[in-house]
PDB file of N, CA and C in Angstrom:
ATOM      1  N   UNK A   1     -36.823 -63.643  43.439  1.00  0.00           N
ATOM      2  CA  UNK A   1     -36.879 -64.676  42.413  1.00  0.00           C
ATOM      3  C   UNK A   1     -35.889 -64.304  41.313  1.00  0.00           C
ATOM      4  N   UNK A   2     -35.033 -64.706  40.831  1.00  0.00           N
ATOM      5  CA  UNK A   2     -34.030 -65.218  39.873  1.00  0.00           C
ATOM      6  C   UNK A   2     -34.735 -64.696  38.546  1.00  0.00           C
ATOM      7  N   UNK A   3     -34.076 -64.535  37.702  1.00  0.00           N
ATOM      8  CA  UNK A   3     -34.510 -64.075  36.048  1.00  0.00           C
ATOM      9  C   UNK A   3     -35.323 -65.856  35.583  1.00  0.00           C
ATOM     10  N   UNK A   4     -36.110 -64.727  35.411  1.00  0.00           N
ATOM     11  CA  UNK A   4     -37.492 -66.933  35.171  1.00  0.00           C
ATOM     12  C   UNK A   4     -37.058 -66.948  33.994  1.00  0.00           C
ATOM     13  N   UNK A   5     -36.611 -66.419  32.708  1.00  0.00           N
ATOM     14  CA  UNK A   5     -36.490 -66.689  31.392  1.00  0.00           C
ATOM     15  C   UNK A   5     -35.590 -66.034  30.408  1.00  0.00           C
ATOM     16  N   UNK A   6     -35.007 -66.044  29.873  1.00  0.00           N
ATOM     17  CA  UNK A   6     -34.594 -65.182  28.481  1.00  0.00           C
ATOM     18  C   UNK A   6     -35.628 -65.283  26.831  1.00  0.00           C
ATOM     19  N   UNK A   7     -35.564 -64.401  26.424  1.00  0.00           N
ATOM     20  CA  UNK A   7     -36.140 -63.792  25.785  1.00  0.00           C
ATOM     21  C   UNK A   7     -35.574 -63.466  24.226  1.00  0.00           C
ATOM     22  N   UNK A   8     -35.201 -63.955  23.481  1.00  0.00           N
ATOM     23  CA  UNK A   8     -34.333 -63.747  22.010  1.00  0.00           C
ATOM     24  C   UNK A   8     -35.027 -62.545  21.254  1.00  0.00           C
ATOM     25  N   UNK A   9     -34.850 -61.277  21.280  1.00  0.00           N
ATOM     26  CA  UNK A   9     -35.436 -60.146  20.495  1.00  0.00           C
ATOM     27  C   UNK A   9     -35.040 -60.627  18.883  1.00  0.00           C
ATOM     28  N   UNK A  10     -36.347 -59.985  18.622  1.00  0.00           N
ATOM     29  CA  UNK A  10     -35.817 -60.875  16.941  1.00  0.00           C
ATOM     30  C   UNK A  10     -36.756 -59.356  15.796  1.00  0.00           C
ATOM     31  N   UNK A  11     -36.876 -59.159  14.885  1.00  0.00           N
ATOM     32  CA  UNK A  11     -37.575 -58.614  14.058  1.00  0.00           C
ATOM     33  C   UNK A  11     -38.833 -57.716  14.542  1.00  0.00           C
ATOM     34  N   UNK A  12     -39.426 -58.612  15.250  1.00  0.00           N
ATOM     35  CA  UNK A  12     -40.483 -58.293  15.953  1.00  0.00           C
ATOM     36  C   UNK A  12     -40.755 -58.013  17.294  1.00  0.00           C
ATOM     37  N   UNK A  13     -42.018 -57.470  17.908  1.00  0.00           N
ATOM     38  CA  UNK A  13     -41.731 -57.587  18.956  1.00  0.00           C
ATOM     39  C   UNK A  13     -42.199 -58.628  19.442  1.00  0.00           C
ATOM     40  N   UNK A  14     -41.678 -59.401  20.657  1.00  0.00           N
ATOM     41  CA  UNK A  14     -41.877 -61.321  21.074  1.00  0.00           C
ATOM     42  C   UNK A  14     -43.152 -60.817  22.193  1.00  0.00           C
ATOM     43  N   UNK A  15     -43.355 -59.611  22.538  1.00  0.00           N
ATOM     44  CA  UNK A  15     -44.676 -59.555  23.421  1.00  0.00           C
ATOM     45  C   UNK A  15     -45.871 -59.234  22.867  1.00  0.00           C
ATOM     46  N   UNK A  16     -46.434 -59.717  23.780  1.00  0.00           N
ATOM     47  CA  UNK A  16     -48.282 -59.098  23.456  1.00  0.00           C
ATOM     48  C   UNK A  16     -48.639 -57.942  23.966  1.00  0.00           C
ATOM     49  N   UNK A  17     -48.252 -57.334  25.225  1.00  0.00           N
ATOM     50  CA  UNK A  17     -48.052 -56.162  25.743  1.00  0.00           C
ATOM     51  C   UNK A  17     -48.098 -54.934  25.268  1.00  0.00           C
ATOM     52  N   UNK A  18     -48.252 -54.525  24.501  1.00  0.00           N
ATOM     53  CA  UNK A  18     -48.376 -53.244  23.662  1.00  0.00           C
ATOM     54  C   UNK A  18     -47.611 -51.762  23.644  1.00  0.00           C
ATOM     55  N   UNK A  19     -47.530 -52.421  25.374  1.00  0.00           N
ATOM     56  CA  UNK A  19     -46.449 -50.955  26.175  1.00  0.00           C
ATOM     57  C   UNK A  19     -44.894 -51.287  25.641  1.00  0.00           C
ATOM     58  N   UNK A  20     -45.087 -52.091  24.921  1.00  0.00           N
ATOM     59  CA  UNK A  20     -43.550 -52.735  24.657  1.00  0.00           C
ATOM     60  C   UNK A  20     -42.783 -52.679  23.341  1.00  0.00           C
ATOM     61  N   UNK A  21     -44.076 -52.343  22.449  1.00  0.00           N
ATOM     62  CA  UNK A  21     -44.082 -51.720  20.887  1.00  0.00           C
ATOM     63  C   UNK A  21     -42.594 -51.368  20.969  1.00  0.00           C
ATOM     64  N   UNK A  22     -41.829 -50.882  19.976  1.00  0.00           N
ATOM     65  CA  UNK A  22     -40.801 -50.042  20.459  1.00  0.00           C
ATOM     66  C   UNK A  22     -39.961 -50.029  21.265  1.00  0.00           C
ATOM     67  N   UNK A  23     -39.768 -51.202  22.359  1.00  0.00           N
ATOM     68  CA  UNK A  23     -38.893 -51.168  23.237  1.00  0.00           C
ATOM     69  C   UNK A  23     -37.524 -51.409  22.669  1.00  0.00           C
ATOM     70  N   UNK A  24     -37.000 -51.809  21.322  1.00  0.00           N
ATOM     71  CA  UNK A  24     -35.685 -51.465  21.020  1.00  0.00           C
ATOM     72  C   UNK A  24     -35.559 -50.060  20.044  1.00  0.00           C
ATOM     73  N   UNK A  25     -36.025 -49.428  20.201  1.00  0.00           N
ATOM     74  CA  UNK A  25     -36.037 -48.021  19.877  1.00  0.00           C
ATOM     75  C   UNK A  25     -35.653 -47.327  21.351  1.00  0.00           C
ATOM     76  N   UNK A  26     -36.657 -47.960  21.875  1.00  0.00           N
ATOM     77  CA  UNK A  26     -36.521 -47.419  23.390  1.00  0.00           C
ATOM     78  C   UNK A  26     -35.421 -47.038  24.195  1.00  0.00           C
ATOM     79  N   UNK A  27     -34.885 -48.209  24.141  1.00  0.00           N
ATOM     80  CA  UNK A  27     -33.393 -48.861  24.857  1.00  0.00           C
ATOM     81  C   UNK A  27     -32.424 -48.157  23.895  1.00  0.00           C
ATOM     82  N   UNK A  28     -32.475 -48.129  22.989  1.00  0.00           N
ATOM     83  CA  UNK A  28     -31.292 -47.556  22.169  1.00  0.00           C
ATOM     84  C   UNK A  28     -31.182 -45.806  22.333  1.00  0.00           C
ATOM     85  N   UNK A  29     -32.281 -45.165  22.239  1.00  0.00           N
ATOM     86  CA  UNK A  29     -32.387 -43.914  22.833  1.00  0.00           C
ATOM     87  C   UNK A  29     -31.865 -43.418  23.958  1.00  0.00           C
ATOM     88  N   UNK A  30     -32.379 -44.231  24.886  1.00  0.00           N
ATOM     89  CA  UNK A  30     -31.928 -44.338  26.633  1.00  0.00           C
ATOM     90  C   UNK A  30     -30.461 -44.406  26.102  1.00  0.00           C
ATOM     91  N   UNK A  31     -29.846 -45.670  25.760  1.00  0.00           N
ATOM     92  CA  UNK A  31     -28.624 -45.599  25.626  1.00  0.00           C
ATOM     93  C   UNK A  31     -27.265 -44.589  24.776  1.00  0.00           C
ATOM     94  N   UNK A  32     -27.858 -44.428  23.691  1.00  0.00           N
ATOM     95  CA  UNK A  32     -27.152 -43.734  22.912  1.00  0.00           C
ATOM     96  C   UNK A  32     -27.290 -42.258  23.389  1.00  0.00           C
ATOM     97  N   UNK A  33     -28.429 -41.908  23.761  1.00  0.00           N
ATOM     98  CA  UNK A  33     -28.592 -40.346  24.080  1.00  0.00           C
ATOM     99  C   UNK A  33     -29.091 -39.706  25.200  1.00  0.00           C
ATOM    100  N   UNK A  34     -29.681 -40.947  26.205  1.00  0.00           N
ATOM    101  CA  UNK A  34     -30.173 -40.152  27.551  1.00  0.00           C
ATOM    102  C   UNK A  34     -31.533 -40.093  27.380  1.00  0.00           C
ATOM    103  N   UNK A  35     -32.178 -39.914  26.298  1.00  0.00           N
ATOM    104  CA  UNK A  35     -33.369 -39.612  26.130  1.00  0.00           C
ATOM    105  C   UNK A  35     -34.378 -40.238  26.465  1.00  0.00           C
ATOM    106  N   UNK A  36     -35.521 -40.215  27.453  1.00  0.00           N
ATOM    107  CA  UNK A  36     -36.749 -40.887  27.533  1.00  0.00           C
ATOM    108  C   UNK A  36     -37.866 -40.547  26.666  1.00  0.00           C
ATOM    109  N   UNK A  37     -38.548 -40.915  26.328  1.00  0.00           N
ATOM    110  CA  UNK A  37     -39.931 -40.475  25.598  1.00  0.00           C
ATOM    111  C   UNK A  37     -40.836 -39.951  26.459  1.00  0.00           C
ATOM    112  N   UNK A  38     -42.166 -40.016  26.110  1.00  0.00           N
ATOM    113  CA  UNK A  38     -43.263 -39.065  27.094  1.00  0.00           C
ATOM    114  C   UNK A  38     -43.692 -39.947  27.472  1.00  0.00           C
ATOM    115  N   UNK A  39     -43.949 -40.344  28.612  1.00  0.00           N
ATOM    116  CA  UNK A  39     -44.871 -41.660  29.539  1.00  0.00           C
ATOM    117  C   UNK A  39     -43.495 -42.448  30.120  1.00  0.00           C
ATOM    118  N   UNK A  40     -42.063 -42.606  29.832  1.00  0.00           N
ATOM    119  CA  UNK A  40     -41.483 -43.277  30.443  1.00  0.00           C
ATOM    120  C   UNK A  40     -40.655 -42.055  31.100  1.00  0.00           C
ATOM    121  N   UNK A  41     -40.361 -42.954  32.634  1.00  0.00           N
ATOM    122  CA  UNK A  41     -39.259 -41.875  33.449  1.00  0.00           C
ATOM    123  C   UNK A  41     -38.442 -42.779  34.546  1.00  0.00           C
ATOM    124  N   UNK A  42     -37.513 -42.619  34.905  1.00  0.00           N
ATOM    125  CA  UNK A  42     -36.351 -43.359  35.496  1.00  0.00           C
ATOM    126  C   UNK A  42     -35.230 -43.045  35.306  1.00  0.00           C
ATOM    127  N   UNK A  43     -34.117 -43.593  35.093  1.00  0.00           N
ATOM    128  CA  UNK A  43     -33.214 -43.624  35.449  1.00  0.00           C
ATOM    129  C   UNK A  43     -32.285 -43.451  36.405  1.00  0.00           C
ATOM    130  N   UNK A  44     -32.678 -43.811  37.922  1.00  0.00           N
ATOM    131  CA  UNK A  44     -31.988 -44.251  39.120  1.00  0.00           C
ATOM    132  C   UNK A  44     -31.780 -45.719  39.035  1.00  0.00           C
ATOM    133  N   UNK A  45     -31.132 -45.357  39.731  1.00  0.00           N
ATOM    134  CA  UNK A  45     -30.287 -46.583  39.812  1.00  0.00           C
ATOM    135  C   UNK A  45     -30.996 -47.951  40.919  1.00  0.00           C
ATOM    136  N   UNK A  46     -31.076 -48.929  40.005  1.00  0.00           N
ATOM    137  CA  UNK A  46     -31.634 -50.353  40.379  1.00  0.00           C
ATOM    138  C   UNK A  46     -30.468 -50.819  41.098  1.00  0.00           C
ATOM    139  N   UNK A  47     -30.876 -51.420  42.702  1.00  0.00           N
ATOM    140  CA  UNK A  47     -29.689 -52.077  43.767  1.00  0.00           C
ATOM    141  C   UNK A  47     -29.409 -53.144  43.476  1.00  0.00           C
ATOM    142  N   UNK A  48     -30.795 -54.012  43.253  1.00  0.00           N
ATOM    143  CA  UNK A  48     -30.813 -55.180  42.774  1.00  0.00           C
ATOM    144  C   UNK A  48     -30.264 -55.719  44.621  1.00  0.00           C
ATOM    145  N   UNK A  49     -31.363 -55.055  45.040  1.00  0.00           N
ATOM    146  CA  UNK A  49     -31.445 -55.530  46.568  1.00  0.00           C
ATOM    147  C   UNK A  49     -31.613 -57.215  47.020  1.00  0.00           C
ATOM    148  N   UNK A  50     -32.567 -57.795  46.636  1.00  0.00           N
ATOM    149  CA  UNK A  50     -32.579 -59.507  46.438  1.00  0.00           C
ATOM    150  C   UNK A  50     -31.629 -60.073  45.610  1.00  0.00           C
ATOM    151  N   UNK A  51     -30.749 -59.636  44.954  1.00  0.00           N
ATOM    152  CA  UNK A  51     -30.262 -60.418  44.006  1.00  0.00           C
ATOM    153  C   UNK A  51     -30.793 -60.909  43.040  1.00  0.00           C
ATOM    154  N   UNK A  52     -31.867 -60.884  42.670  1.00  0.00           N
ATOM    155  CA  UNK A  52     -32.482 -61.400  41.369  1.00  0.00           C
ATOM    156  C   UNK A  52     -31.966 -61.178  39.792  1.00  0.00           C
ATOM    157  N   UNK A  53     -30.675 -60.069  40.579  1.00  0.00           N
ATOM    158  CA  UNK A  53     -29.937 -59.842  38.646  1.00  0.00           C
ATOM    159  C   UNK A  53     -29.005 -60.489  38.887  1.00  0.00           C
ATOM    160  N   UNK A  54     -28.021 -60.907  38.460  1.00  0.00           N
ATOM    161  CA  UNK A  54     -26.310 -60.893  38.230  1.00  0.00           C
ATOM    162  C   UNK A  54     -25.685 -59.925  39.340  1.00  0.00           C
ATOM    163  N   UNK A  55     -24.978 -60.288  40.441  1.00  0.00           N
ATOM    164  CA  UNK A  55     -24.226 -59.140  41.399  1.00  0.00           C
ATOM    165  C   UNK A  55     -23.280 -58.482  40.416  1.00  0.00           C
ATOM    166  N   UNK A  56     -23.650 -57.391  40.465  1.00  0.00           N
ATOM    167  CA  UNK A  56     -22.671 -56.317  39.871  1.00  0.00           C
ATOM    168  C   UNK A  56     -22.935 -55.185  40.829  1.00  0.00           C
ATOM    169  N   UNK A  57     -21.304 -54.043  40.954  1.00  0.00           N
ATOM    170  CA  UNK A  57     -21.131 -52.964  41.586  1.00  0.00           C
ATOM    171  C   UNK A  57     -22.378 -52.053  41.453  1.00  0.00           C
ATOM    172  N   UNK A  58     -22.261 -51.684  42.501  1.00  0.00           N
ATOM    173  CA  UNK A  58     -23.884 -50.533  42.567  1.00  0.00           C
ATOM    174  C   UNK A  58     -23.377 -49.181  41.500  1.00  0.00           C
ATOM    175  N   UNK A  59     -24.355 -49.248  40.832  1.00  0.00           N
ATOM    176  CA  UNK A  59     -24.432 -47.975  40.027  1.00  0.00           C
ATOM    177  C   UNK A  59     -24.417 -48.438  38.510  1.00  0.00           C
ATOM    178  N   UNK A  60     -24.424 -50.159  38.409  1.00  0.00           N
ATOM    179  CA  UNK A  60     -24.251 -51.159  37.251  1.00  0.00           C
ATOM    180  C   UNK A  60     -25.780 -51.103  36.434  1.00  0.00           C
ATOM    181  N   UNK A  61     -26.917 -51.361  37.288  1.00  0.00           N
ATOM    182  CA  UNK A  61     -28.180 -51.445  36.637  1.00  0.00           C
ATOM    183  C   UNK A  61     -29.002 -49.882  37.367  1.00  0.00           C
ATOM    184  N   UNK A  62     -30.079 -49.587  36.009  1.00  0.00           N
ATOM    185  CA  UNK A  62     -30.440 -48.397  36.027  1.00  0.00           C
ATOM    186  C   UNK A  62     -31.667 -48.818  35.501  1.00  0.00           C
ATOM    187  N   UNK A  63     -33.213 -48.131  36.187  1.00  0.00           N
ATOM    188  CA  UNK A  63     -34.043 -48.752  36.105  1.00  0.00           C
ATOM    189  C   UNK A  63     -35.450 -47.462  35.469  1.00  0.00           C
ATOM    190  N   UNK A  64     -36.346 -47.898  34.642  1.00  0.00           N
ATOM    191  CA  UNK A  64     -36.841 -47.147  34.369  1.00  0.00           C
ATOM    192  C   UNK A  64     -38.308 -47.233  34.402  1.00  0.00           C
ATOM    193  N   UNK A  65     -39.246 -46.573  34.633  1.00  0.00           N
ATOM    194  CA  UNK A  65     -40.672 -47.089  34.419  1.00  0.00           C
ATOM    195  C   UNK A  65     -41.211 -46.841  32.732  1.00  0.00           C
ATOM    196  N   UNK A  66     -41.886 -47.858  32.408  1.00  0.00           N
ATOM    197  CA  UNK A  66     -42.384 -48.011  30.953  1.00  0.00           C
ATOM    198  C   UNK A  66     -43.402 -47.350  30.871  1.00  0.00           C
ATOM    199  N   UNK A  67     -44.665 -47.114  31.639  1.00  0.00           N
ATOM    200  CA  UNK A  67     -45.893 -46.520  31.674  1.00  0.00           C
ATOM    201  C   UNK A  67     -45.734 -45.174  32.576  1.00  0.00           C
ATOM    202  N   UNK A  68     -46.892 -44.209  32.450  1.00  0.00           N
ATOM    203  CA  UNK A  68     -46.692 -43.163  33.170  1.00  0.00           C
ATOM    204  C   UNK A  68     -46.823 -43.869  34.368  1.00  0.00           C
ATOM    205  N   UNK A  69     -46.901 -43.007  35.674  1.00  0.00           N
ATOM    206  CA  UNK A  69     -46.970 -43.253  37.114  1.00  0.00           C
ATOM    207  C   UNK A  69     -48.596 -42.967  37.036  1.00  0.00           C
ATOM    208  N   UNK A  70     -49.544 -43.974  37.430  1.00  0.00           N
ATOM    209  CA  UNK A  70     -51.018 -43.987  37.548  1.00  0.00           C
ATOM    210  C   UNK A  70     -51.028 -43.049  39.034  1.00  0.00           C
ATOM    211  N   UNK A  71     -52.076 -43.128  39.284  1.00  0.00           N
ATOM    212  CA  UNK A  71     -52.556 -41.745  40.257  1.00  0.00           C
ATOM    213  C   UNK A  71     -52.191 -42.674  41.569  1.00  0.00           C
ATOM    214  N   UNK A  72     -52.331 -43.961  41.831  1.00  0.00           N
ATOM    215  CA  UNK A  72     -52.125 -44.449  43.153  1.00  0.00           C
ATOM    216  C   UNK A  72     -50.513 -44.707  43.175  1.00  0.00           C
ATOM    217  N   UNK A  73     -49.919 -44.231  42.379  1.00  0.00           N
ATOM    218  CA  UNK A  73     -48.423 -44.743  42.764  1.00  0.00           C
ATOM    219  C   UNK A  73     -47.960 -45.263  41.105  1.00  0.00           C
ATOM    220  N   UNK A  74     -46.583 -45.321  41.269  1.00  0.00           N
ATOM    221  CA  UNK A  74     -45.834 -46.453  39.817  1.00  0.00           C
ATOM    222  C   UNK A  74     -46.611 -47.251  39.563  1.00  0.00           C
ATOM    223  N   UNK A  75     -46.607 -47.530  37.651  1.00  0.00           N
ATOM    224  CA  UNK A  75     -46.988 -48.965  37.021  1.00  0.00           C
ATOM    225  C   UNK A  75     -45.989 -49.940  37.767  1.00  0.00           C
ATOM    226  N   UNK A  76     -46.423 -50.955  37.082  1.00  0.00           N
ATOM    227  CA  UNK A  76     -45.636 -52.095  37.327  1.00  0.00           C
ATOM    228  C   UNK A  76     -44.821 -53.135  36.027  1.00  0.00           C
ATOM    229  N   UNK A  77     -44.987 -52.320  35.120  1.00  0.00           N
ATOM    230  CA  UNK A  77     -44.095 -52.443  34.084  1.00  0.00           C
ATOM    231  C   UNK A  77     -42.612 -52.010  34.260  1.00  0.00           C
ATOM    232  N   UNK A  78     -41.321 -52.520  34.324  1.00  0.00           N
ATOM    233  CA  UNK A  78     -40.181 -51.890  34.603  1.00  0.00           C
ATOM    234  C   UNK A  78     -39.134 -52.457  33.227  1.00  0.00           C
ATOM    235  N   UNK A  79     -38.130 -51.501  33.186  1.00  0.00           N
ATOM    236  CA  UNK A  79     -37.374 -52.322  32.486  1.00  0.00           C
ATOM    237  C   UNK A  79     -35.874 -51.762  33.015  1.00  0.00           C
ATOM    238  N   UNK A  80     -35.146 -52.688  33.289  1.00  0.00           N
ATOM    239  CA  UNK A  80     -33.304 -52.271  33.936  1.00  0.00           C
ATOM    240  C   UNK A  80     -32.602 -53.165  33.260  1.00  0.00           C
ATOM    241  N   UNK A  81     -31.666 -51.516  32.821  1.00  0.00           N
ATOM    242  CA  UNK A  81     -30.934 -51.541  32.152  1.00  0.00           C
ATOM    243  C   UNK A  81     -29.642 -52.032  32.811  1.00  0.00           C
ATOM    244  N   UNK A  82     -28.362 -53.122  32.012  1.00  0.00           N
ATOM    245  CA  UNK A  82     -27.278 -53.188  32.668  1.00  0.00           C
ATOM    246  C   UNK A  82     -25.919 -51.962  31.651  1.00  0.00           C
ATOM    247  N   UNK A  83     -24.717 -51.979  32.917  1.00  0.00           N
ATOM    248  CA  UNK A  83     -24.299 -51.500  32.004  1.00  0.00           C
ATOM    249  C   UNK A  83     -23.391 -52.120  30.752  1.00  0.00           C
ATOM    250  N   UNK A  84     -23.613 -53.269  31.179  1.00  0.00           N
ATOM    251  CA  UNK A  84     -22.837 -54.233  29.546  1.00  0.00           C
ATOM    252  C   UNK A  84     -23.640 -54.471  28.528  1.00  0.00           C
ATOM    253  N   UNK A  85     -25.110 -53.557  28.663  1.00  0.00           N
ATOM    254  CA  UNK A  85     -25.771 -54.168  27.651  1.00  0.00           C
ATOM    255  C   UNK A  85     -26.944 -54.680  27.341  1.00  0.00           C
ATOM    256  N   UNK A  86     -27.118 -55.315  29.358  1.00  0.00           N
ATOM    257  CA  UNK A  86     -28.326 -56.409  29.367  1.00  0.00           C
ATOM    258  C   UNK A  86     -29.161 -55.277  29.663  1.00  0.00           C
ATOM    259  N   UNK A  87     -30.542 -56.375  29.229  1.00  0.00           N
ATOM    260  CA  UNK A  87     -31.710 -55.627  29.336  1.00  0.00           C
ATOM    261  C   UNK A  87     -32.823 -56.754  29.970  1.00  0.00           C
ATOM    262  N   UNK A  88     -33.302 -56.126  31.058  1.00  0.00           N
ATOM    263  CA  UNK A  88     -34.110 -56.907  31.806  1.00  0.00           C
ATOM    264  C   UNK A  88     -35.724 -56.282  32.195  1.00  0.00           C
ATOM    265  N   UNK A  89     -37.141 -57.073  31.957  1.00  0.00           N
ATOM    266  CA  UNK A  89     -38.415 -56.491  32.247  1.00  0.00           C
ATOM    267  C   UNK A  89     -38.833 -57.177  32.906  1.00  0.00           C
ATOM    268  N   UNK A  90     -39.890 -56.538  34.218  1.00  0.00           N
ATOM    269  CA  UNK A  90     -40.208 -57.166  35.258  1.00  0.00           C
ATOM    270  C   UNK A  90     -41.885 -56.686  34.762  1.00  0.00           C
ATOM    271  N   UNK A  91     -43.384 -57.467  34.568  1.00  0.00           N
ATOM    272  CA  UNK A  91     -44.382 -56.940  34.729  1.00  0.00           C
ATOM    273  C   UNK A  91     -44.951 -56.905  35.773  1.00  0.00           C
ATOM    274  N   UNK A  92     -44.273 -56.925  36.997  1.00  0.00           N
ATOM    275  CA  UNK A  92     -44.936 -57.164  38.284  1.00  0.00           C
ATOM    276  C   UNK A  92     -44.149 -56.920  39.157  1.00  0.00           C
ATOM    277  N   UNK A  93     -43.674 -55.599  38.901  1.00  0.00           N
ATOM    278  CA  UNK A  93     -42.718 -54.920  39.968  1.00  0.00           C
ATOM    279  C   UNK A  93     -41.902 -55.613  40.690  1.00  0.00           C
ATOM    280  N   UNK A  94     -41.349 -56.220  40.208  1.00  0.00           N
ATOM    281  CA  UNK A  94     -39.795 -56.556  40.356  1.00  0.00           C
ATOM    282  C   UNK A  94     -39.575 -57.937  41.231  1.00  0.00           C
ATOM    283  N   UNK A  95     -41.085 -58.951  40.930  1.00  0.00           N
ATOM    284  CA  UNK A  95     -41.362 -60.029  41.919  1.00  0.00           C
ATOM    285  C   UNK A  95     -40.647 -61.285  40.478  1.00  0.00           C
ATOM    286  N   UNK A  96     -40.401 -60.965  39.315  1.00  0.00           N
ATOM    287  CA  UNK A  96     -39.540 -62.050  38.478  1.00  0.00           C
ATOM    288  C   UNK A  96     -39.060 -60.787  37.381  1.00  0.00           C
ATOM    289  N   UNK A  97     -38.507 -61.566  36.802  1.00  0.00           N
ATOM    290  CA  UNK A  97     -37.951 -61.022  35.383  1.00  0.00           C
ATOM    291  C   UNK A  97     -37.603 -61.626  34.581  1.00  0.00           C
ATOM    292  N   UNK A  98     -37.660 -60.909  33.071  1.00  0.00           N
ATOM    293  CA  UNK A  98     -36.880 -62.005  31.597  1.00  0.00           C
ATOM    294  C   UNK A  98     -36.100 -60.850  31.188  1.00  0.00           C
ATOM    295  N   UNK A  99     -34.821 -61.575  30.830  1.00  0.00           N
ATOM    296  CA  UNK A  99     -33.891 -61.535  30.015  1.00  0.00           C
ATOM    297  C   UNK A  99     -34.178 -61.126  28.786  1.00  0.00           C
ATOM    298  N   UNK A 100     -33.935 -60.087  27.754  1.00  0.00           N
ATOM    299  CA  UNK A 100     -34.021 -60.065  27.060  1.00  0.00           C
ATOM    300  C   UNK A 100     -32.652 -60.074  25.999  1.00  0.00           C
ATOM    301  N   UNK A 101     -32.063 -60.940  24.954  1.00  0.00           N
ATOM    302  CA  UNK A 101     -31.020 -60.769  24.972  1.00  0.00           C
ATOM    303  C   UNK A 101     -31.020 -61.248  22.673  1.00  0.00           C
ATOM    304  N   UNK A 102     -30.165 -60.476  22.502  1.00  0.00           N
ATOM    305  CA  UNK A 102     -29.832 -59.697  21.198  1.00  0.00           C
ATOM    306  C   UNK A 102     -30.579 -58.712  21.389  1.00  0.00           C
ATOM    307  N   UNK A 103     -31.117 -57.860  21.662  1.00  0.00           N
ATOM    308  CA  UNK A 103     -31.496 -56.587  21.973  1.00  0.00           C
ATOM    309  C   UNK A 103     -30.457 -55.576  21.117  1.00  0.00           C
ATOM    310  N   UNK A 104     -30.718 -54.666  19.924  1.00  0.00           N
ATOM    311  CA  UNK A 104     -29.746 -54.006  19.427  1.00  0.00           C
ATOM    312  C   UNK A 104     -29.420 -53.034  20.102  1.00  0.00           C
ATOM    313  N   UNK A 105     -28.219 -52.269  19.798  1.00  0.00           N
ATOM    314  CA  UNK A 105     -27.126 -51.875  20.478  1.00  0.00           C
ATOM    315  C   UNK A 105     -27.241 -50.728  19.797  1.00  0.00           C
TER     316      UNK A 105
END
């Protein structure tokens, strides 16, 4: 399934989600310094096997989990990163996604 929506980051955060507090702190960390926090881990690289992102060269989107890994396996919170910038969250393992876009830099 195709990106179902975009998402305008603004002041606040636009979710109810809670795991999401902080997600432009988040992203800017990841980006500027590599750094994950405690409960998030990733950074391999998203194929973007269905196509559901934008085709770009493999090694373009990089994908991370938002929640720790629960005892039966990964959450299903994700968020992949592009490398121009975009920022994309899936809450249901990777069956849709939104756009999130002004996202600071």
């Amino acid at each position: 399934m195709p990106v179902r929506d975009r998402i305008i980051w603004g002041d606040n955060n636009p979710f109810s989600d809670p795991r999401l507090i902080g997600l432009d702190v988040l992203i800017r960390d990841v980006r500027r310094h590599g750094r994950l926090p405690q409960g998030v881990t990733g950074g391999s690289v998203f194929q973007n096997l269905d196509g559901d992102l934008p085709v770009r060269p493999l090694n373009y989107y990089r994908e991370y989990d938002v929640q720790p890994p629960a005892a039966a396996g990964r959450g299903k919170l994700r968020i992949v990163l592009g490398n121009g910038g975009e920022v994309y969250i899936t809450g249901n393992h990777y069956r849709d996604f939104r756009q999130i876009i002004n996202m600071p830099q």
